[in-house]
Protein backbone atom coordinates (compact mmCIF):
# COMPACT_ATOMS: atom_id res chain seq x y z
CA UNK A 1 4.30 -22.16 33.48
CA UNK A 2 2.46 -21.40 30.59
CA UNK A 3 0.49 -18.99 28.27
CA UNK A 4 -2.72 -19.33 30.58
CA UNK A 5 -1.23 -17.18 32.90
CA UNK A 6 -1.12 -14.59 30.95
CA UNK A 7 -4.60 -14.69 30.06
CA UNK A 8 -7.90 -14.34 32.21
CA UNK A 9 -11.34 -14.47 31.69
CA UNK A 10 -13.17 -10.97 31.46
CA UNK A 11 -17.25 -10.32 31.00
CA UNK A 12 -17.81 -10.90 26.98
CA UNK A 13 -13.85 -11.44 26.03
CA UNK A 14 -10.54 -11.87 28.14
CA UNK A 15 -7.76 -9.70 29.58
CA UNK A 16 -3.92 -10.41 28.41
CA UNK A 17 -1.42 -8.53 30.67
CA UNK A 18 0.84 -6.68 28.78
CA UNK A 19 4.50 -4.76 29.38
CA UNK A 20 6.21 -2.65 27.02
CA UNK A 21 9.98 -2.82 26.88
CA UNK A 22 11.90 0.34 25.47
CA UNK A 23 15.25 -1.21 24.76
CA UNK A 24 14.44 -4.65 22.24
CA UNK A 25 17.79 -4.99 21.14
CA UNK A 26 19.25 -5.29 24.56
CA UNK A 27 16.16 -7.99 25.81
CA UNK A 28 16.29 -9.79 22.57
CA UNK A 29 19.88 -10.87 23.59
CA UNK A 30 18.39 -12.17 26.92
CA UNK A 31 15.71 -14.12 25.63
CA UNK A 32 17.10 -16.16 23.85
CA UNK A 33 18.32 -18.04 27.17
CA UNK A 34 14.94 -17.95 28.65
CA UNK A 35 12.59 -21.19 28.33
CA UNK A 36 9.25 -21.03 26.31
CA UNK A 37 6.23 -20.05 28.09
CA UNK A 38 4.32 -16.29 28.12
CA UNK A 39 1.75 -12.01 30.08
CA UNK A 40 2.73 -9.64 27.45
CA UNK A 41 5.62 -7.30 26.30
CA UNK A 42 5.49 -4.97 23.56
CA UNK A 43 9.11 -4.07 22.22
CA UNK A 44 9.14 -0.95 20.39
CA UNK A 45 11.46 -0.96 17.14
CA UNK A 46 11.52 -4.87 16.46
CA UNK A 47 12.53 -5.94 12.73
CA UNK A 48 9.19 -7.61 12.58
CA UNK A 49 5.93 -8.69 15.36
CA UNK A 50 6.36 -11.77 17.05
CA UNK A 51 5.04 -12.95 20.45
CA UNK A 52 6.79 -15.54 22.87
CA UNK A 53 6.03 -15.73 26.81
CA UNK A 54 8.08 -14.51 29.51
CA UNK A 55 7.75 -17.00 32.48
CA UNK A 56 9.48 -14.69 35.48
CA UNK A 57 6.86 -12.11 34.26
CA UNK A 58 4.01 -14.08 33.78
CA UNK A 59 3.08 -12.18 30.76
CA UNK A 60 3.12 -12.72 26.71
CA UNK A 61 6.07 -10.70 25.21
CA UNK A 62 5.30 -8.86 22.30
CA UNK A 63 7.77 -7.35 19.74
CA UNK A 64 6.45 -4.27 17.50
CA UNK A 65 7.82 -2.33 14.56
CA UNK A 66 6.20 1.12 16.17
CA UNK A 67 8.12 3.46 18.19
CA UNK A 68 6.47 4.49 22.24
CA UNK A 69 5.95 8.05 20.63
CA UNK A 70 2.33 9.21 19.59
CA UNK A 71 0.39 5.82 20.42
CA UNK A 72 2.58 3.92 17.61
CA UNK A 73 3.32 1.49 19.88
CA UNK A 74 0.31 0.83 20.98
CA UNK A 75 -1.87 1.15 18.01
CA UNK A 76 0.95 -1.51 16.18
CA UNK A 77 -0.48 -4.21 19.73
CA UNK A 78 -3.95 -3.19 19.02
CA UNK A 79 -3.26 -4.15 15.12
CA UNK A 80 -1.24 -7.42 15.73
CA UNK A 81 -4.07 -8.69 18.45
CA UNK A 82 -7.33 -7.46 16.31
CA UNK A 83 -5.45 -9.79 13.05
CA UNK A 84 -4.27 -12.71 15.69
CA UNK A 85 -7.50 -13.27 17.40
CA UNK A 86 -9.90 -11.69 13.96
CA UNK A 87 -12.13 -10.00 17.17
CA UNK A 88 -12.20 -6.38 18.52
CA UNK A 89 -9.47 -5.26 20.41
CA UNK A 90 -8.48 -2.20 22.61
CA UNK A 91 -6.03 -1.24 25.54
CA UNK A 92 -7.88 -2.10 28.44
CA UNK A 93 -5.39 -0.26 31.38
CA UNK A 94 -1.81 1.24 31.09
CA UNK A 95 -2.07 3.51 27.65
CA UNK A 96 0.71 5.68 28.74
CA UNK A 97 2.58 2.75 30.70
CA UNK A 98 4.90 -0.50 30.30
CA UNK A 99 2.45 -2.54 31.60
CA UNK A 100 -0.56 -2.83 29.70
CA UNK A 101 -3.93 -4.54 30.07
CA UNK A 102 -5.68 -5.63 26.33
CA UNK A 103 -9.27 -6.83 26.21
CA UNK A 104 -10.06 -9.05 23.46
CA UNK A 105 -14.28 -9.24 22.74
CA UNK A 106 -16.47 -12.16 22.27
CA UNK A 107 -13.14 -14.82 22.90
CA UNK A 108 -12.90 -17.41 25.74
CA UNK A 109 -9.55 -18.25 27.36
CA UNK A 110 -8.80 -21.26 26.00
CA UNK A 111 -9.52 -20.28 22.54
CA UNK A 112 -7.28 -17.35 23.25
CA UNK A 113 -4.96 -19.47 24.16
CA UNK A 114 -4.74 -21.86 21.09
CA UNK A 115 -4.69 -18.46 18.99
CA UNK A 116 -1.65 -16.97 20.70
CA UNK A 117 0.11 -20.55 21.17
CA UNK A 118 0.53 -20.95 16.84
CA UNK A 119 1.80 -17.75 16.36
C-alpha cells in the first residue's frame, strides 16, 4: 500500500481524500506502531504540520496547528497543500466533515505523488 491510493486523477488537477481527526494526541500515540504508507487526515492542534499515510484508511494523514472551529482547520490544509504542491488548492467535498476531498489544479498524480512522498 502506498501514497497512490490516496490520490486520483481529476479533470485539470487531482483529488487527495482527506479525514480530520479531533483528538491528535490520542492518534499520535497509535501511529507510531503503524507502517509507512498514506488518503488524508487533518489533526487539529498538532505542535507543528506534518503528513504520513494511513494504510487501513487509505488516505494521507495530515497534522495541523488550527483548531475544527471557524474553518481554522481547514484553511491551515488548504495552506499546507497550496505551499507543498506551489498550485491552487481548495476543499473539494466534506467542509463541515472528517472526511475531506482536496483538489489540487494543473498537477498529475504522479507528480503529486513525488511532492507529498519528500515531505
Amino acid at each position: 500500500m502506498s501514497i497512490n491510493e490516496a490520490v486520483r486523477k481529476a479533470s485539470n488537477g487531482v483529488l487527495i481524500d482527506v479525514e480530520v481527526v479531533l483528538n491528535s494526541a490520542t492518534w499520535n500515540s497509535f501511529v507510531k506502531f503503524l507502517p509507512k504508507n498514506l488518503r488524508l487526515l487533518s489533526l487539529p492542534c498538532a505542535d507543528k504540520e506534518s503528513i504520513s499515510f494511513d494504510p487501513w484508511r487509505k488516505r494521507i494523514k495530515l497534522k495541523v496547528k488550527g483548531k475544527a472551529l471557524k474553518g481554522e482547520a481547514n484553511n491551515n490544509v488548504l495552506v499546507f497543500f497550496s505551499k507543498l504542491f506551489d498550485r491552487k488548492v481548495k476543499i473539494f467535498s466534506g467542509e463541515h466533515s472528517r472526511k475531506k476531498t482536496v483538489f489540487v489544479e494543473n498537477i498529475n498524480p504522479d507528480d503529486a505523488v513525488r511532492k507529498a512522498g519528500k515531505w
